[in-house]
C-alpha atoms as a PDB file:
ATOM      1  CA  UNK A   1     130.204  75.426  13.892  1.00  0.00           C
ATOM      2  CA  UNK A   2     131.108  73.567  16.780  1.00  0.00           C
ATOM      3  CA  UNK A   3     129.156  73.587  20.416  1.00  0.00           C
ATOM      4  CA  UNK A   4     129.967  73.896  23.915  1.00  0.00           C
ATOM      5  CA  UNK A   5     128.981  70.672  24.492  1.00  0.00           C
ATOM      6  CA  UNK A   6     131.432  67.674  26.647  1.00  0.00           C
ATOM      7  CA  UNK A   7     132.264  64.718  24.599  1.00  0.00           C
ATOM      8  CA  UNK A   8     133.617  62.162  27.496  1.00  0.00           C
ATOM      9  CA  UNK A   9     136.012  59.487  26.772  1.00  0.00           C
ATOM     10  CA  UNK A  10     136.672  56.773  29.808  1.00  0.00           C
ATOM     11  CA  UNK A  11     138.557  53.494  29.974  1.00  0.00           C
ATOM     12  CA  UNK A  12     139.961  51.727  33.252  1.00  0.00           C
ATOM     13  CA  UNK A  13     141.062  49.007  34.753  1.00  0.00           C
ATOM     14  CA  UNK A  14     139.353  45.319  35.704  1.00  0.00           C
ATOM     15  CA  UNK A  15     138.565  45.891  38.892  1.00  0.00           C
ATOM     16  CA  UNK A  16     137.250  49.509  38.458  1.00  0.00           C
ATOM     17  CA  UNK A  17     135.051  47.769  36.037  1.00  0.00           C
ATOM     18  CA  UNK A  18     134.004  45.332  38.748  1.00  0.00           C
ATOM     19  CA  UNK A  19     133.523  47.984  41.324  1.00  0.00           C
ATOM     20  CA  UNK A  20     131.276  49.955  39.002  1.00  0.00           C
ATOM     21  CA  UNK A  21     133.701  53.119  39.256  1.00  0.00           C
ATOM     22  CA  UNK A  22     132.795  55.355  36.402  1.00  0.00           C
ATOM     23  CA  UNK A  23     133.582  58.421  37.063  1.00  0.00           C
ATOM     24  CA  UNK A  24     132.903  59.999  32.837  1.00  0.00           C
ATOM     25  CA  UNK A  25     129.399  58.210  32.765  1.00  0.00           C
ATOM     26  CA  UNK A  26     128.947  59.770  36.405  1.00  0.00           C
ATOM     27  CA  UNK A  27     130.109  62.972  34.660  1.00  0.00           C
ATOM     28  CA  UNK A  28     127.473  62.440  31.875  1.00  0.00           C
ATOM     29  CA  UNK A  29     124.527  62.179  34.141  1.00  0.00           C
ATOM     30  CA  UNK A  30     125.207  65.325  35.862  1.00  0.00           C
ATOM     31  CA  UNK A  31     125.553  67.352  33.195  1.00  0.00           C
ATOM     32  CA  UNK A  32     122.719  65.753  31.980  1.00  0.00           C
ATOM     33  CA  UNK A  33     120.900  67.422  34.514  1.00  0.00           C
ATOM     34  CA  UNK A  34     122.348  70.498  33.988  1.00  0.00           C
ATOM     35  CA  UNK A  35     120.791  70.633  30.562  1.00  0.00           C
ATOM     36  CA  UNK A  36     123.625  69.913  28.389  1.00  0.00           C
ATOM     37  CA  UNK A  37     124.244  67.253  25.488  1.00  0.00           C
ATOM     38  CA  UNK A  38     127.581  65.013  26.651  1.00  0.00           C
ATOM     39  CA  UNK A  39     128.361  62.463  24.579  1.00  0.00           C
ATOM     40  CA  UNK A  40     129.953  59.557  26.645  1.00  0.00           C
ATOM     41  CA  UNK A  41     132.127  56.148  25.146  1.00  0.00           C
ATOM     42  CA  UNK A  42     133.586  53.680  27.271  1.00  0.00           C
ATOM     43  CA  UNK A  43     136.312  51.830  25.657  1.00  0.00           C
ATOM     44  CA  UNK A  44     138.609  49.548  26.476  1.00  0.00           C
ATOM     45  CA  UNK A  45     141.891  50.029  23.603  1.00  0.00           C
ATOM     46  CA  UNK A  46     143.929  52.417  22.016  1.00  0.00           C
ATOM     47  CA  UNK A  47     141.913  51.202  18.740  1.00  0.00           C
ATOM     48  CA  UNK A  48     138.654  51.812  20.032  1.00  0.00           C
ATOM     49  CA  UNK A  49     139.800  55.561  20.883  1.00  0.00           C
ATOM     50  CA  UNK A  50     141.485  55.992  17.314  1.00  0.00           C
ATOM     51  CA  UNK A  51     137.659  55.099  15.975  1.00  0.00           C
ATOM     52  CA  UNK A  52     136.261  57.193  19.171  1.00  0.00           C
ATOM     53  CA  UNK A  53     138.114  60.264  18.193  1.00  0.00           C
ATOM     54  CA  UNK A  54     136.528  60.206  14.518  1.00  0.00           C
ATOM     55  CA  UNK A  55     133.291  60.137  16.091  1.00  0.00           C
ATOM     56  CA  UNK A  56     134.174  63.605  18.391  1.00  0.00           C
ATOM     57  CA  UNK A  57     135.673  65.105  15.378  1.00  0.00           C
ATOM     58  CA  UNK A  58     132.316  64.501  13.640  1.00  0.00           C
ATOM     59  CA  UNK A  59     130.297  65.367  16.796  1.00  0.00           C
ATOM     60  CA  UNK A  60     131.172  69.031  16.755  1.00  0.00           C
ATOM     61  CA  UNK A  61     131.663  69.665  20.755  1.00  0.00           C
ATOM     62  CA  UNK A  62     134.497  71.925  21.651  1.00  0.00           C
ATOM     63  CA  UNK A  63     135.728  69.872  24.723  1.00  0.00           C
ATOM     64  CA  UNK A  64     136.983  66.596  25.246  1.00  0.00           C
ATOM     65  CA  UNK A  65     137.018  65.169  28.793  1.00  0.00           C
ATOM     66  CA  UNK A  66     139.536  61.781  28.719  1.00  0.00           C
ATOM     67  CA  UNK A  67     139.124  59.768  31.943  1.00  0.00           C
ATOM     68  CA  UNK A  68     141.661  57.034  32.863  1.00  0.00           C
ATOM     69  CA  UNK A  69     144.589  55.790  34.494  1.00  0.00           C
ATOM     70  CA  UNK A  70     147.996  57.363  33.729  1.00  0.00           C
ATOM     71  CA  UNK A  71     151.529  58.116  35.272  1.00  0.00           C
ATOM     72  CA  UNK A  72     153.696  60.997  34.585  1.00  0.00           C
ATOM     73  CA  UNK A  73     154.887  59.403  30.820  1.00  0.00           C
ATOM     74  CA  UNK A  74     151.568  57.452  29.854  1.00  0.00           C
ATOM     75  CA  UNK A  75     147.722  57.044  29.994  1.00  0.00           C
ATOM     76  CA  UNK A  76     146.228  53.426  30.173  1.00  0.00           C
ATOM     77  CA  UNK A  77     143.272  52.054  28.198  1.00  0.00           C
ATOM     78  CA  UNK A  78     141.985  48.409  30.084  1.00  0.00           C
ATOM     79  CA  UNK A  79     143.974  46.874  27.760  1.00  0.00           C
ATOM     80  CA  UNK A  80     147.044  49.137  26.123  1.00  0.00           C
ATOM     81  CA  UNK A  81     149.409  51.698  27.808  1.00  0.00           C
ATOM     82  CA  UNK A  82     149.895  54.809  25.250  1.00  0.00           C
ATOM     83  CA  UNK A  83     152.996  56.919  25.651  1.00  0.00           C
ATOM     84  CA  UNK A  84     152.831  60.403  25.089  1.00  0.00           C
ATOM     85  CA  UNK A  85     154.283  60.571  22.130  1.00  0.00           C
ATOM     86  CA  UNK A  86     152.324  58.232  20.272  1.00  0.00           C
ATOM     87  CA  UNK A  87     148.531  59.555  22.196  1.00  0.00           C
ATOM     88  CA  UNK A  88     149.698  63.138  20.626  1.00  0.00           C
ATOM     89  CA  UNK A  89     149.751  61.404  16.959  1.00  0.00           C
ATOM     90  CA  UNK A  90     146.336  59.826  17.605  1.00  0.00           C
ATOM     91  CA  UNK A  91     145.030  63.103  19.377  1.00  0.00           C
ATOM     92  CA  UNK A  92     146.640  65.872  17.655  1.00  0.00           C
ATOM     93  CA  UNK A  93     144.088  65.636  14.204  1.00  0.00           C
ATOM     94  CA  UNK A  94     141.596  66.393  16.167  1.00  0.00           C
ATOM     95  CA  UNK A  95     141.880  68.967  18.902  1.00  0.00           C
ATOM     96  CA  UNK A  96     142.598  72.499  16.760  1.00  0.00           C
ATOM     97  CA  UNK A  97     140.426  75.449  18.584  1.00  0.00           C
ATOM     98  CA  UNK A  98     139.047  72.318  21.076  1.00  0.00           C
ATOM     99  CA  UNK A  99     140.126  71.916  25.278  1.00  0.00           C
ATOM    100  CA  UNK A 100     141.352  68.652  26.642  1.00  0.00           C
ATOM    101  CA  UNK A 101     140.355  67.884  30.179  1.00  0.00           C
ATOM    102  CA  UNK A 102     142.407  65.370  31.298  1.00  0.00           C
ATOM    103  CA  UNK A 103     140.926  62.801  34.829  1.00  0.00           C
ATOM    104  CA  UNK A 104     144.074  60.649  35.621  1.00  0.00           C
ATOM    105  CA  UNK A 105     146.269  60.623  37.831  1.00  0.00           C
ATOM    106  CA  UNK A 106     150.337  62.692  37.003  1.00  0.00           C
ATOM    107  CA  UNK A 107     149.413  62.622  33.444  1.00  0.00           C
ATOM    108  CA  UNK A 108     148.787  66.654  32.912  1.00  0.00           C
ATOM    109  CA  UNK A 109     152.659  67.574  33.044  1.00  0.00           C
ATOM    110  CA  UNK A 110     155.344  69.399  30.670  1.00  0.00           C
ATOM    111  CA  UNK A 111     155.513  66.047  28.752  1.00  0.00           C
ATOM    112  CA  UNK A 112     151.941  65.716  27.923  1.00  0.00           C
ATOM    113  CA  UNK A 113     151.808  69.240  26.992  1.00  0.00           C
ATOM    114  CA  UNK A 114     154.647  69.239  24.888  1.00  0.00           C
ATOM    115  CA  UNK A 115     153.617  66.311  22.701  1.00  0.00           C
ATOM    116  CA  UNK A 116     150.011  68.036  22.071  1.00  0.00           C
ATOM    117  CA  UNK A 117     149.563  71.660  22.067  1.00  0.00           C
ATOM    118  CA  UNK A 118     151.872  72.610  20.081  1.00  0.00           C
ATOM    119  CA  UNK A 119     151.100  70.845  16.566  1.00  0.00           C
ATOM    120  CA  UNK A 120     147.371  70.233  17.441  1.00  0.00           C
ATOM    121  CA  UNK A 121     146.197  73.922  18.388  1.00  0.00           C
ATOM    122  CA  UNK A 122     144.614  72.473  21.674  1.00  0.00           C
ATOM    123  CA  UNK A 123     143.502  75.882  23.051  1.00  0.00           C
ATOM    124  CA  UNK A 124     144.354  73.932  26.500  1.00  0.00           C
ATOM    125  CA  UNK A 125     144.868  70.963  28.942  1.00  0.00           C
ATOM    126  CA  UNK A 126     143.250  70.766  32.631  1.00  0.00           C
ATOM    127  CA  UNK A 127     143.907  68.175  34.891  1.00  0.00           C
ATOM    128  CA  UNK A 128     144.681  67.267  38.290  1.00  0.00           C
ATOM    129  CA  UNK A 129     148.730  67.219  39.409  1.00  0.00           C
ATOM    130  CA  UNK A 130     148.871  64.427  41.757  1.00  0.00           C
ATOM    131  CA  UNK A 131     146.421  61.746  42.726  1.00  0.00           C
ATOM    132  CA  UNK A 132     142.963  61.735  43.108  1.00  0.00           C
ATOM    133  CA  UNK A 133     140.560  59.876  44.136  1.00  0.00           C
ATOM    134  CA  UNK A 134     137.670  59.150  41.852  1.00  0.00           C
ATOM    135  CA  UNK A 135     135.011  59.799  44.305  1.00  0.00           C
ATOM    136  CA  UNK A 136     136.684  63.023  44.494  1.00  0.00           C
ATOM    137  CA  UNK A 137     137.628  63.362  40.766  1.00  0.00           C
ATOM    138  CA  UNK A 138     134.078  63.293  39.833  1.00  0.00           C
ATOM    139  CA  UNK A 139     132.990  66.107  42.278  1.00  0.00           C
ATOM    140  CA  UNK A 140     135.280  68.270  41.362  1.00  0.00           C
ATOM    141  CA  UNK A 141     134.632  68.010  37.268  1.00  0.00           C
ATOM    142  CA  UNK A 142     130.914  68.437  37.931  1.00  0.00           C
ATOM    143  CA  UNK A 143     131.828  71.615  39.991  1.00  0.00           C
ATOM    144  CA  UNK A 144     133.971  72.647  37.667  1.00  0.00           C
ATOM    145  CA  UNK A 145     131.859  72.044  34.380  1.00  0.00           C
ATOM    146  CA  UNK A 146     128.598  73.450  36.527  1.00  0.00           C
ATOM    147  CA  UNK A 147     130.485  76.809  37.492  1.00  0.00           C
ATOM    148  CA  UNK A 148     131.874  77.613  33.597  1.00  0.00           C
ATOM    149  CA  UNK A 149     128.428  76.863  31.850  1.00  0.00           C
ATOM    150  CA  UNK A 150     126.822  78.894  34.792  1.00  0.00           C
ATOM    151  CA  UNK A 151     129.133  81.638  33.769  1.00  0.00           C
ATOM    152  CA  UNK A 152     128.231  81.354  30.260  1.00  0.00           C
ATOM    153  CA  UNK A 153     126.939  78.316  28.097  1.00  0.00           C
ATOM    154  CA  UNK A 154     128.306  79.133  24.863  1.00  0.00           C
ATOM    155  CA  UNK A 155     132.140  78.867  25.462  1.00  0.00           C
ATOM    156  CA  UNK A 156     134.416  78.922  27.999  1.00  0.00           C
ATOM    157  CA  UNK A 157     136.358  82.051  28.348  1.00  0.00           C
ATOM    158  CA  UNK A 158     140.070  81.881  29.170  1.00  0.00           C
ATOM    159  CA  UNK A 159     139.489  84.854  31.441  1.00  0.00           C
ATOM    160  CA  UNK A 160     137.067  82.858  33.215  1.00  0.00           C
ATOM    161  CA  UNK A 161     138.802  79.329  33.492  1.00  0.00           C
ATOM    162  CA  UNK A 162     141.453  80.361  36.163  1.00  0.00           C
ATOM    163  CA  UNK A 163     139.356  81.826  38.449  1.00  0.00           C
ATOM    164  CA  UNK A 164     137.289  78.818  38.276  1.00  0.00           C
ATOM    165  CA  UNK A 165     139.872  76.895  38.823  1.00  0.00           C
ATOM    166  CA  UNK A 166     141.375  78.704  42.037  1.00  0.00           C
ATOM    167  CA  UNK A 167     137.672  78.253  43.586  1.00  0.00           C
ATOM    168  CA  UNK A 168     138.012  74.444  42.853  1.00  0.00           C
ATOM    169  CA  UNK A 169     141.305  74.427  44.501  1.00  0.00           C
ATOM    170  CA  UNK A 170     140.039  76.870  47.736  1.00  0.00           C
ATOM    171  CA  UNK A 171     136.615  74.248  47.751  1.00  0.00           C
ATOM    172  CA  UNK A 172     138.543  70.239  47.540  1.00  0.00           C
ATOM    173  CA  UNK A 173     141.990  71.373  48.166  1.00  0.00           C
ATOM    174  CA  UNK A 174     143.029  69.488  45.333  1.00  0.00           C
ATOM    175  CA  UNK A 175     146.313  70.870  42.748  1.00  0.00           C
ATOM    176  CA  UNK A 176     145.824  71.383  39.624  1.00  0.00           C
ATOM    177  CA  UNK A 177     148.279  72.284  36.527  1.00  0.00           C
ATOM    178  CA  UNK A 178     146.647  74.370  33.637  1.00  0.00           C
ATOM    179  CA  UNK A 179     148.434  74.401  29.819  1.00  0.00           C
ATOM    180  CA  UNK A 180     147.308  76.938  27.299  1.00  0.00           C
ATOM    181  CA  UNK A 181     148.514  78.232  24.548  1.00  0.00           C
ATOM    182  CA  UNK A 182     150.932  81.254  24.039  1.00  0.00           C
ATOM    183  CA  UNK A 183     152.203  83.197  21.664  1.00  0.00           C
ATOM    184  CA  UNK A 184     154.881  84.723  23.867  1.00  0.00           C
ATOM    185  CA  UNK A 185     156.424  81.516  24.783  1.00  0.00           C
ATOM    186  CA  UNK A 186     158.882  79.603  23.083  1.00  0.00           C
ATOM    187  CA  UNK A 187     157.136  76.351  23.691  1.00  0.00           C
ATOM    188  CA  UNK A 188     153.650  77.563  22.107  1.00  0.00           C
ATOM    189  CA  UNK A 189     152.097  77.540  25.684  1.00  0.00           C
ATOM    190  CA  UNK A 190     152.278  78.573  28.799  1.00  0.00           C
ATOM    191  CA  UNK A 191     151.895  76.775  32.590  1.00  0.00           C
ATOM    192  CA  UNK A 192     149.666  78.062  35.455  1.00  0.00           C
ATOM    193  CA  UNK A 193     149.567  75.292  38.585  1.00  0.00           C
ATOM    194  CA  UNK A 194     147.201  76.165  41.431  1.00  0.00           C
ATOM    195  CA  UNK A 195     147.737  74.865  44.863  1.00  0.00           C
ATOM    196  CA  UNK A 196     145.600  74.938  47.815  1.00  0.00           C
ATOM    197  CA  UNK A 197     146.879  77.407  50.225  1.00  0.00           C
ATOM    198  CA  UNK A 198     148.596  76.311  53.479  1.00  0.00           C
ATOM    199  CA  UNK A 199     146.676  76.733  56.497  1.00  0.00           C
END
């Protein structure tokens, strides 16, 4: 049975490195706090998060929080840049009935979606549209993971997400694009984007 639990996957760059910018172990400590169980693994290649992926299949926890760098057709390790095509054949084994949270910048888009929900049965991906700042990234995942165990700390309820969501987007005024599945589409899911509102 698996448990609502945050299994936290980071890699980045040098000089991130150097400037001690971690926003997943960051993550880690505040839930932490909050009583839960994360599970955090720095890594630095695309083997690492092949082996790194066995060990979150065999952890059990429901959600997987990947933070990196990215553009709109890739994600970056420190050391290897992984198209979407290829990170949904090392991802797609192991995300059936599990969430993907996704911290990097113009990586959650059609493309990424495409290449995962559909032949993993991801339930859903969450991540911010444009760039963000880490400092800010970090706050708002916190938020985020503090409101939906608040709600309730078994699962996270797809009624519940999108509200969530809209409150993170009122609160930082950041955008964010939400994938989940649906049986109604003809792509297997469906696409919600919040925006701040314009003042």
């Amino acid at each position: 049975m698996s448990s609502a639990e945050v299994f936290i996957i980071e890699s980045l760059d040098f000089k991130d490195e150097k400037d001690q910018i971690f926003e997943g172990k960051f993550l880690s400590q505040i839930l932490h706090f909050a009583g839960k169980r994360p599970l955090y693994y720095y890594i630095r290649t695309k083997h690492e998060l092949k082996r790194i992926l066995r060990l979150f299949k065999d952890s059990g926890y429901r959600y997987l929080h990947l933070s990196c760098h990215g553009n709109s057709a890739s994600i970056y390790t420190t050391l290897d840049r992984i198209p979407f095509q290829e990170l949904g054949k090392i991802m797609n084994p192991y995300l059936e009935d599990k969430r993907l949270f996704v911290s990097a910048c113009s990586v959650v888009n059609e493309d990424l979606a495409r290449a995962i929900i559909p032949s993993s049965g991801c339930y859903s991906i969450i991540g911010p549209i444009k760039d963000v700042f880490f400092g800010d990234a970090a706050i708002v995942w916190a938020s985020f993971y503090h409101l939906m165990f608040g709600l309730d700390d078994r699962k996270m309820k797809r009624s519940q997400i999108l509200p969530t969501l809209r409150k993170l987007v009122r609160t930082f005024e950041v955008s964010l694009d939400y994938y989940s599945t649906s049986e109604q589409s003809a792509t297997g899911y469906k696409k919600t984007t919040i925006r701040p509102q314009a003042h």
